[in-house]
C-alpha atoms as a PDB file:
ATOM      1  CA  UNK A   1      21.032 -61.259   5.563  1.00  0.00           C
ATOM      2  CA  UNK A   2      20.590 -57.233   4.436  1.00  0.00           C
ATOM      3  CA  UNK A   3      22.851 -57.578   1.605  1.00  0.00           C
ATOM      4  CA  UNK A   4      20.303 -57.114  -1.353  1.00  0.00           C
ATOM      5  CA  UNK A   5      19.236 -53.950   0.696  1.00  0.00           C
ATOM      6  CA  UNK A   6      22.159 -52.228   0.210  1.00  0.00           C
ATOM      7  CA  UNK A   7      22.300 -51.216  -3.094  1.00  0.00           C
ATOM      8  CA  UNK A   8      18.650 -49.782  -3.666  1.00  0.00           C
ATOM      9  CA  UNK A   9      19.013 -47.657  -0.245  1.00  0.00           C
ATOM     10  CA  UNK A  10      22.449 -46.623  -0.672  1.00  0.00           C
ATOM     11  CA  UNK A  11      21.037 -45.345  -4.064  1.00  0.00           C
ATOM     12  CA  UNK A  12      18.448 -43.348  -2.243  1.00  0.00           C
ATOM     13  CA  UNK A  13      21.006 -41.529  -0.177  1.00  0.00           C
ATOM     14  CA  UNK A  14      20.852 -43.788   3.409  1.00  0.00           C
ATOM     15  CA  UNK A  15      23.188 -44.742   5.058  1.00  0.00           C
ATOM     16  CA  UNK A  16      22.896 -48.525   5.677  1.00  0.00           C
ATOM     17  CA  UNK A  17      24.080 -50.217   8.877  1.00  0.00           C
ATOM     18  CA  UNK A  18      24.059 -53.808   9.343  1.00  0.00           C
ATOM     19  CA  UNK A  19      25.554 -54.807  12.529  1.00  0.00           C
ATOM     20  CA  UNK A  20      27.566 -58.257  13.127  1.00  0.00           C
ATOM     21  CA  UNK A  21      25.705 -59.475  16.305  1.00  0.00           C
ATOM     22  CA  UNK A  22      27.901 -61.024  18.821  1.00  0.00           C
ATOM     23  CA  UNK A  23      28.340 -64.673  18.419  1.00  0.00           C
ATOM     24  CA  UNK A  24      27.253 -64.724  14.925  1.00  0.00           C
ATOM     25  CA  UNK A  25      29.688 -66.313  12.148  1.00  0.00           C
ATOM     26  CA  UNK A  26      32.938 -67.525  12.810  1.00  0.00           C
ATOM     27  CA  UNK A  27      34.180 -64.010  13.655  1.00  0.00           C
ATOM     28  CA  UNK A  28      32.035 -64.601  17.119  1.00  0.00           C
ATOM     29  CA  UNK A  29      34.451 -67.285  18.565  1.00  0.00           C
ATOM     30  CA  UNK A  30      35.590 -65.190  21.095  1.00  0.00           C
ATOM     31  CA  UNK A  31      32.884 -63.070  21.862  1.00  0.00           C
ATOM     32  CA  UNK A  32      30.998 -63.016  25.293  1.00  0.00           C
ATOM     33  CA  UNK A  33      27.332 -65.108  25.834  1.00  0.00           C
ATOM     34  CA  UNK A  34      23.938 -63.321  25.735  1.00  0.00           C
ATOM     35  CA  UNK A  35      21.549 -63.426  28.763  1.00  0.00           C
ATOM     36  CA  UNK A  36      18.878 -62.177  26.048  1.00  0.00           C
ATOM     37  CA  UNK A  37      17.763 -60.099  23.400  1.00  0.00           C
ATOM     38  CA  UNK A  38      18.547 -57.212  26.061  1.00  0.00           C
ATOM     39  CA  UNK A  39      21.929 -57.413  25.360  1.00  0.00           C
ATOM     40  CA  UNK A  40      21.790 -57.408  21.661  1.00  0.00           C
ATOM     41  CA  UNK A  41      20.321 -53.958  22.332  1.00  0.00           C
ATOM     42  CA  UNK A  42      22.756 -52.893  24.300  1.00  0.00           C
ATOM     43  CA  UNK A  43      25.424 -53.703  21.583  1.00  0.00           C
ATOM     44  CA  UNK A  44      23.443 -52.139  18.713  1.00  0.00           C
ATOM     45  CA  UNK A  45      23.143 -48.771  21.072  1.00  0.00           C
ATOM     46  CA  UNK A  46      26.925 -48.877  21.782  1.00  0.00           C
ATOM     47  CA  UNK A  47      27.403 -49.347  18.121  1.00  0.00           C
ATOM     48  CA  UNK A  48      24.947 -46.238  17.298  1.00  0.00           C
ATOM     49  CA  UNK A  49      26.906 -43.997  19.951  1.00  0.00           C
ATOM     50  CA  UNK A  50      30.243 -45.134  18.363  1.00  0.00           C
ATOM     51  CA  UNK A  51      28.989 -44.597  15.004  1.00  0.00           C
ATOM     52  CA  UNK A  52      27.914 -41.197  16.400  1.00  0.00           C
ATOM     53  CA  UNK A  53      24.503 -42.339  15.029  1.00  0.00           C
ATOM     54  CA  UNK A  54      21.604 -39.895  16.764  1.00  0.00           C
ATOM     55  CA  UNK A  55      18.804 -40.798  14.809  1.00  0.00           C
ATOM     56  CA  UNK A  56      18.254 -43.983  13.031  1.00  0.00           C
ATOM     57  CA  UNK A  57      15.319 -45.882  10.851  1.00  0.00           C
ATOM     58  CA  UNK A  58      15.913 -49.671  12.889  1.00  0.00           C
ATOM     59  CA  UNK A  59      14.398 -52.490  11.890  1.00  0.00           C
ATOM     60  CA  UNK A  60      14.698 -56.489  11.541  1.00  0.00           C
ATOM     61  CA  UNK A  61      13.229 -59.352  10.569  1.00  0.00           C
ATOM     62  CA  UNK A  62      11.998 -62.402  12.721  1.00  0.00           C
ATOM     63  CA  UNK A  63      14.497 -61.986  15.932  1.00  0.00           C
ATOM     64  CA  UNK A  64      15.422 -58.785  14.290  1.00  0.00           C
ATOM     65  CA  UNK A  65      12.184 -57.269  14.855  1.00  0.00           C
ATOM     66  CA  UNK A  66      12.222 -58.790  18.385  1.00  0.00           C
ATOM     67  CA  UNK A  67      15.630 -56.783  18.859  1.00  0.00           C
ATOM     68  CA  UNK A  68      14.226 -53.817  17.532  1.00  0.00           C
ATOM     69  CA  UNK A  69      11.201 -53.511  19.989  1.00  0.00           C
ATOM     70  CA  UNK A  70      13.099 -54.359  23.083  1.00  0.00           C
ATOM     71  CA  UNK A  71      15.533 -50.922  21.248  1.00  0.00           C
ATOM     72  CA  UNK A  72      11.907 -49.180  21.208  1.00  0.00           C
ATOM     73  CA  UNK A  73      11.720 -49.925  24.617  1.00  0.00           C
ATOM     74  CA  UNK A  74      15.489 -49.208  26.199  1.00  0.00           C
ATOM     75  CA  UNK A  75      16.068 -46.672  23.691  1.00  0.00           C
ATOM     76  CA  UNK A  76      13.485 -45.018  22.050  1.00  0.00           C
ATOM     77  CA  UNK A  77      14.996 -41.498  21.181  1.00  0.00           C
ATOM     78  CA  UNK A  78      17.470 -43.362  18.746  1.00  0.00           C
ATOM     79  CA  UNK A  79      14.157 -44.251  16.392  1.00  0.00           C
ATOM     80  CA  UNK A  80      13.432 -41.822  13.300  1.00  0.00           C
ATOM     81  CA  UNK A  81      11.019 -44.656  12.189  1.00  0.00           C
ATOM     82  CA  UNK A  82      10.619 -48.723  12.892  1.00  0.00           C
ATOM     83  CA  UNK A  83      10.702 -51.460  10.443  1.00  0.00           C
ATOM     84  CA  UNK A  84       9.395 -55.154  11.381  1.00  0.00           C
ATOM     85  CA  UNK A  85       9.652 -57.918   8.948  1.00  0.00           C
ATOM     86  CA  UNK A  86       7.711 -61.247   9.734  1.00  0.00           C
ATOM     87  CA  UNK A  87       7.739 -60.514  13.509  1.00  0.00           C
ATOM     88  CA  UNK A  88       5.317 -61.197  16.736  1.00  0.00           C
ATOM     89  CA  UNK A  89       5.214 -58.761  19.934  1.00  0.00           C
ATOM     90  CA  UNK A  90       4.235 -61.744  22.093  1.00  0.00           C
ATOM     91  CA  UNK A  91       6.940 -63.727  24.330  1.00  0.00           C
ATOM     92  CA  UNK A  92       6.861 -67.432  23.640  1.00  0.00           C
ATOM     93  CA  UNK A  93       3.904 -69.127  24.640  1.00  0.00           C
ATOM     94  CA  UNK A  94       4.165 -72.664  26.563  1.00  0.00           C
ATOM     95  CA  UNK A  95       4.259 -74.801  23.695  1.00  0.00           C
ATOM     96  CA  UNK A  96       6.585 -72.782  21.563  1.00  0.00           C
ATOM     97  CA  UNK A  97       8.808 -72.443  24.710  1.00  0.00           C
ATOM     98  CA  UNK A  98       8.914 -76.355  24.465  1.00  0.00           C
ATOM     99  CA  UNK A  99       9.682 -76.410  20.298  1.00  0.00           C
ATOM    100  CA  UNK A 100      12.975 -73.888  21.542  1.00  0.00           C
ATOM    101  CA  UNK A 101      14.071 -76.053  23.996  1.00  0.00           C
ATOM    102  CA  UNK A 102      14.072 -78.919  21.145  1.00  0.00           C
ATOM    103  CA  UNK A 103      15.407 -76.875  18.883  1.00  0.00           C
ATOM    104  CA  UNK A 104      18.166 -75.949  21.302  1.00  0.00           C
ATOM    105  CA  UNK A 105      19.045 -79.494  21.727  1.00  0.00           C
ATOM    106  CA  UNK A 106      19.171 -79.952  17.728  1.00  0.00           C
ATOM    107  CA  UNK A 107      21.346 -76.679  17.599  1.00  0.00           C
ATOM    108  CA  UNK A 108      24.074 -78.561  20.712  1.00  0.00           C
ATOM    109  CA  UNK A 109      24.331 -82.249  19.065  1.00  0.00           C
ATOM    110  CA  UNK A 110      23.676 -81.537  15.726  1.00  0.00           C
ATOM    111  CA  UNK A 111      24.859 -77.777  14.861  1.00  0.00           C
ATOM    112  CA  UNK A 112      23.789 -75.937  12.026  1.00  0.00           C
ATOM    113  CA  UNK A 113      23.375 -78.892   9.947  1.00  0.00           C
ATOM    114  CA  UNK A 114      20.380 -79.896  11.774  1.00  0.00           C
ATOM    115  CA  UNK A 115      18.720 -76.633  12.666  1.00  0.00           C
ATOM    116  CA  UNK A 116      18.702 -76.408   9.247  1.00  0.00           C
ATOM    117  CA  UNK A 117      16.845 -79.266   8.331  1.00  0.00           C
ATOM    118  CA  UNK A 118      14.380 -78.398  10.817  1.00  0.00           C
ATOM    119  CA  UNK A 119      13.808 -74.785   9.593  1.00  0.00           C
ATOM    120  CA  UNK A 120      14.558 -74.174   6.153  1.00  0.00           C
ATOM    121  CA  UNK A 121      11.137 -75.582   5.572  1.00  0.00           C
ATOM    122  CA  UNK A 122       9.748 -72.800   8.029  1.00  0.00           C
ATOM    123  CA  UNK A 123      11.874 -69.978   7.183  1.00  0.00           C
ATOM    124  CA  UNK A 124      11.392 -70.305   3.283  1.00  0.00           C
ATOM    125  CA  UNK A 125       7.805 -70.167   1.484  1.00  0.00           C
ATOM    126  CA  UNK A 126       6.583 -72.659  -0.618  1.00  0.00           C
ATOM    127  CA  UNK A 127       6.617 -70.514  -3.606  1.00  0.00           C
ATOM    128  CA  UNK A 128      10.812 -70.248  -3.147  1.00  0.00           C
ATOM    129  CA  UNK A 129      11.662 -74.308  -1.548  1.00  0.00           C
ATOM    130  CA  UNK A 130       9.717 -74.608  -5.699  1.00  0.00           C
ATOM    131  CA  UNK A 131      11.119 -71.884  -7.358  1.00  0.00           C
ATOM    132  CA  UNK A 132      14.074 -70.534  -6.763  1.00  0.00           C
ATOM    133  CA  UNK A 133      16.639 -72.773  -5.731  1.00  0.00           C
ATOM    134  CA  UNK A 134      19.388 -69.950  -5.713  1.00  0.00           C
ATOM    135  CA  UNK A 135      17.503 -68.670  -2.712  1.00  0.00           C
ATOM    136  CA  UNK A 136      18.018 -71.819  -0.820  1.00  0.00           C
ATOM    137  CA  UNK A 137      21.395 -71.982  -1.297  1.00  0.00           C
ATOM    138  CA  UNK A 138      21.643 -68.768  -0.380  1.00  0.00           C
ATOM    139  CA  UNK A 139      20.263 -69.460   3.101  1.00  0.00           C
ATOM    140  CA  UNK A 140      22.006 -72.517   3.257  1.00  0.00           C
ATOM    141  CA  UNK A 141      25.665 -70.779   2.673  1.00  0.00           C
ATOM    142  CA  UNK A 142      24.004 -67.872   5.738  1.00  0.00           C
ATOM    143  CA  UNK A 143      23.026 -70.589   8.438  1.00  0.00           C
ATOM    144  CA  UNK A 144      25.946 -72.847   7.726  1.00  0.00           C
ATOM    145  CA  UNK A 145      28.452 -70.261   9.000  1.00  0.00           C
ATOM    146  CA  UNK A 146      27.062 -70.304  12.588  1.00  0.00           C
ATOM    147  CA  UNK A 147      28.880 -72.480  15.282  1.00  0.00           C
ATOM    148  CA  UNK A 148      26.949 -74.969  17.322  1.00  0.00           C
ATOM    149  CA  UNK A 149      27.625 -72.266  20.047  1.00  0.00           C
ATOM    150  CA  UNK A 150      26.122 -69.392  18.691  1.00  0.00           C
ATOM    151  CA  UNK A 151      22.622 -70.906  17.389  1.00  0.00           C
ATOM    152  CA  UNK A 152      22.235 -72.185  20.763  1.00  0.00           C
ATOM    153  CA  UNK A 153      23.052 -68.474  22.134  1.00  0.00           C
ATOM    154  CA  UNK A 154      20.403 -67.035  19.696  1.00  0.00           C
ATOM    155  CA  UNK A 155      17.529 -70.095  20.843  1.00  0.00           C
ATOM    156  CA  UNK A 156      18.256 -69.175  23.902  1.00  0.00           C
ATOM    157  CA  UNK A 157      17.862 -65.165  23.852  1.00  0.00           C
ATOM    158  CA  UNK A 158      14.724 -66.334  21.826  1.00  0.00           C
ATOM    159  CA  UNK A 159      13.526 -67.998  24.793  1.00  0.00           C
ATOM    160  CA  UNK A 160      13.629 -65.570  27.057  1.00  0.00           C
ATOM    161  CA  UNK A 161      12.634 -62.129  25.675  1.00  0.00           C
ATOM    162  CA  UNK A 162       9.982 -60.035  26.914  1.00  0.00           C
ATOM    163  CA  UNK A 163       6.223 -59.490  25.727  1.00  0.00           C
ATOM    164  CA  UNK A 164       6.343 -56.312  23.768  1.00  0.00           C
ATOM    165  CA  UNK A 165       2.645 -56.560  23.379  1.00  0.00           C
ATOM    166  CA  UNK A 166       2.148 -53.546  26.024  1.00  0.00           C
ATOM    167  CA  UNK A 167       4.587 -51.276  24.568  1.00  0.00           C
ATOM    168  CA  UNK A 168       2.973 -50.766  20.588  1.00  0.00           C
ATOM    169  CA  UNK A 169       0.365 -48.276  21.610  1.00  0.00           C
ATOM    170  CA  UNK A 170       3.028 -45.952  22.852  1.00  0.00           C
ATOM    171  CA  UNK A 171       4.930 -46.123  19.269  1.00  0.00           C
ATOM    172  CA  UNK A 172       4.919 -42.805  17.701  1.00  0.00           C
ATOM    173  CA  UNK A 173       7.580 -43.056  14.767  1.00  0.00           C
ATOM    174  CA  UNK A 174       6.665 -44.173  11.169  1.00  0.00           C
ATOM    175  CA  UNK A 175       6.488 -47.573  11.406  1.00  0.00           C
ATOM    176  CA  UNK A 176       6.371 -49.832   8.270  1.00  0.00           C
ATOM    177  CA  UNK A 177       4.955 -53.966   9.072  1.00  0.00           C
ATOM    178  CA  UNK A 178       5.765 -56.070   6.684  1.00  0.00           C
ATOM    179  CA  UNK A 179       4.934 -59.929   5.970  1.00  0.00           C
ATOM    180  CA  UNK A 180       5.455 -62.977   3.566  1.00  0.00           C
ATOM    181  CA  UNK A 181       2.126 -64.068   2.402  1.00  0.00           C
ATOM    182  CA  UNK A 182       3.086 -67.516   2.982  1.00  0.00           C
ATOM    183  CA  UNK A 183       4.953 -67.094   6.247  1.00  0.00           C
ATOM    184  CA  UNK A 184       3.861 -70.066   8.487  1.00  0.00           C
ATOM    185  CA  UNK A 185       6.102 -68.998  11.573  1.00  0.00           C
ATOM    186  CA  UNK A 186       4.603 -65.165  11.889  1.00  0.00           C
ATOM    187  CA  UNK A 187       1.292 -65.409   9.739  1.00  0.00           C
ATOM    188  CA  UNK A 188      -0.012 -62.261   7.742  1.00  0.00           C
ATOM    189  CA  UNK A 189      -2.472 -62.445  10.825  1.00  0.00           C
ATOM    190  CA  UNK A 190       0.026 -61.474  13.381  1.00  0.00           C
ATOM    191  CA  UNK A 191       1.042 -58.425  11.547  1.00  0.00           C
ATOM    192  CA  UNK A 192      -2.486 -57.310  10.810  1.00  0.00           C
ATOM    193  CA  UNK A 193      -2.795 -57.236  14.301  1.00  0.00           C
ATOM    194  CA  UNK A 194       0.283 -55.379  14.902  1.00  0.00           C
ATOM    195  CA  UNK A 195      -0.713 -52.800  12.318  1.00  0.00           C
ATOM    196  CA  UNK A 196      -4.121 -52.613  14.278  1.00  0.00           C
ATOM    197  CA  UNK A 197      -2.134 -51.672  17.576  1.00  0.00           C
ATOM    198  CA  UNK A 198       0.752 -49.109  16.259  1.00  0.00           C
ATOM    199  CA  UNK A 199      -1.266 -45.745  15.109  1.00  0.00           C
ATOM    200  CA  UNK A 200      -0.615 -44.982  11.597  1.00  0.00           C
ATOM    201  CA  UNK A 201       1.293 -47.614  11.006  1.00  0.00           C
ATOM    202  CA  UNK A 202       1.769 -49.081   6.940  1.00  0.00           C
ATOM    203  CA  UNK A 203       1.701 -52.680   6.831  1.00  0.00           C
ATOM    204  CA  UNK A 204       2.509 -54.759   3.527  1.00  0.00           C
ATOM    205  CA  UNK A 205       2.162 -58.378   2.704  1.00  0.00           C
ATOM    206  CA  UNK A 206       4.233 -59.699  -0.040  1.00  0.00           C
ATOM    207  CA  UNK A 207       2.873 -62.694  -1.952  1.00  0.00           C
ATOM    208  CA  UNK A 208       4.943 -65.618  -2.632  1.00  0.00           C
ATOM    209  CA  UNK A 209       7.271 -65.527  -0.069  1.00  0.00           C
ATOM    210  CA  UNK A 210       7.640 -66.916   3.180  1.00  0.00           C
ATOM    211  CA  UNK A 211       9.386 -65.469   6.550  1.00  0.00           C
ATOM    212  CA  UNK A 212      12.336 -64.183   5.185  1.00  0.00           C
ATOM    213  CA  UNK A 213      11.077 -61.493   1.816  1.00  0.00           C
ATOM    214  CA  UNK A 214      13.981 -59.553   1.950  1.00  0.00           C
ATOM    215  CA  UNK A 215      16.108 -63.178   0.958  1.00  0.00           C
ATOM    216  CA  UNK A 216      13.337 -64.279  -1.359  1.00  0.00           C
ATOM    217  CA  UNK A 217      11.880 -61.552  -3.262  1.00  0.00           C
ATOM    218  CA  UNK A 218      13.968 -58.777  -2.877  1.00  0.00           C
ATOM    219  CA  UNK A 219      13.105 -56.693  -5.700  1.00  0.00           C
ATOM    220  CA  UNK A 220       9.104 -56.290  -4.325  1.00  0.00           C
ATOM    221  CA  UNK A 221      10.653 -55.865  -0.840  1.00  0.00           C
ATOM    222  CA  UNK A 222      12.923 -53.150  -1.749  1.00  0.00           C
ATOM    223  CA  UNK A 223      10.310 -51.206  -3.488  1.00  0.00           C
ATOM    224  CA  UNK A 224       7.693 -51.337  -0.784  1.00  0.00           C
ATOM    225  CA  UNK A 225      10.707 -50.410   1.925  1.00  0.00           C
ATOM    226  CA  UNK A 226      12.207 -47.255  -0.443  1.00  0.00           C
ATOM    227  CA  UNK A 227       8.473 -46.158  -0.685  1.00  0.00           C
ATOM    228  CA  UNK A 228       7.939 -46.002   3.001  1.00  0.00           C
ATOM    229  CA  UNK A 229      11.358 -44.135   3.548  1.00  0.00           C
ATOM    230  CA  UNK A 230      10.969 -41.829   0.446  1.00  0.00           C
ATOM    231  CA  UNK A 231       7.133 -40.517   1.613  1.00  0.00           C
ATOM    232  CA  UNK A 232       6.956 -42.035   5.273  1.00  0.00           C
ATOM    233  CA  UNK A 233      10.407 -40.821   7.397  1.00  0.00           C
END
């Protein structure tokens, strides 16, 4: 997912951690289930403490950024600054709760096959399902990894996360927002109104690409993301 980040940080001097959530990829087979995004937390602050990792720029994108604010909110003294890619604050609303529990039953009969179908069109921007084909396959190879077992242990932490709405006045670190100007799962909108909410925050919105910029255009992602660390953190 991070791996075109590497590089371009690594070259900056950071030190890049991408954790292996539990569950995730074959190596997951044996790991134990999630009750929620709480306890992907909970790993990533074990992992941090184990690492001997004080101080940390933490971010993600989509559920990632929903993992990092339930961090801001368990753990906030491990945050040197925040990063949320194509990301929402609010819980799932009634209807979405409804497209998770369908999504859920795609992710049991079908597997990764068919949560595919269903969200490649979502995940990727119009721009790259025309463009750049290399970038589908790309996702393709990522999702098709996953057991039946572990999307259906990610729909459901999705399901039943917390409303971080309250929490983004309190957020103090640098935080860097950014979206895919053709992101139809957490429109530009959303973010704006994040960046309204979190004081002196930077937000960014990256034409041409969808919910996932760091996959599709990683070049103009990288540069806005080793801006913000070089004058922000």
């Amino acid at each position: 997912m991070w791996g075109f980040q590497f590089e371009p940080l690594a070259a900056d001097g950071w030190r890049v951690v991408a954790p292996q959530m539990r569950g995730v990829d074959d190596d997951g087979a044996g790991d134990p289930p999630t009750s929620g995004i709480d306890d992907y937390a909970a790993d990533v602050v074990d992992m941090l403490d184990a690492l001997h990792v004080e101080e940390a720029v933490i971010g993600g994108c989509s559920m990632g950024g929903y993992l990092a604010l339930a961090l801001m909110r368990l753990a906030p003294n491990y945050f040197r600054g925040l990063l949320l890619v194509d990301t929402r604050p609010q819980a799932d609303a009634p209807e979405a709760l409804e497209g998770r529990r369908k999504l859920l039953r795609t992710a049991e009969e079908q597997g990764a096959a068919g949560v595919l179908a269903d969200m490649e069109p979502k995940l990727l921007g119009e721009t790259t399902r025309r463009e750049r084909p290399d970038v589908v396959a790309h996702l393709r190879d990522i999702a098709m990894r996953n057991s039946n077992a572990s999307i259906a242990g990610m729909v459901r932490a999705l399901m039943s996360r917390k409303d971080s709405t309250p929490l983004l006045a309190g957020i103090r670190v640098p935080t860097l927002i950014v979206v895919g100007e053709e992101d139809t799962i957490t429109p530009p909108a959303l973010s704006q109104q994040m960046h309204a909410a979190i004081g002196g925050s930077t937000l960014e919105v990256i034409p041409r690409v969808g919910h996932l910029p760091n996959l599709e255009d990683p070049s103009a992602f990288n540069r806005v993301l080793t801006h913000f660390l070089a004058h922000r953190v």
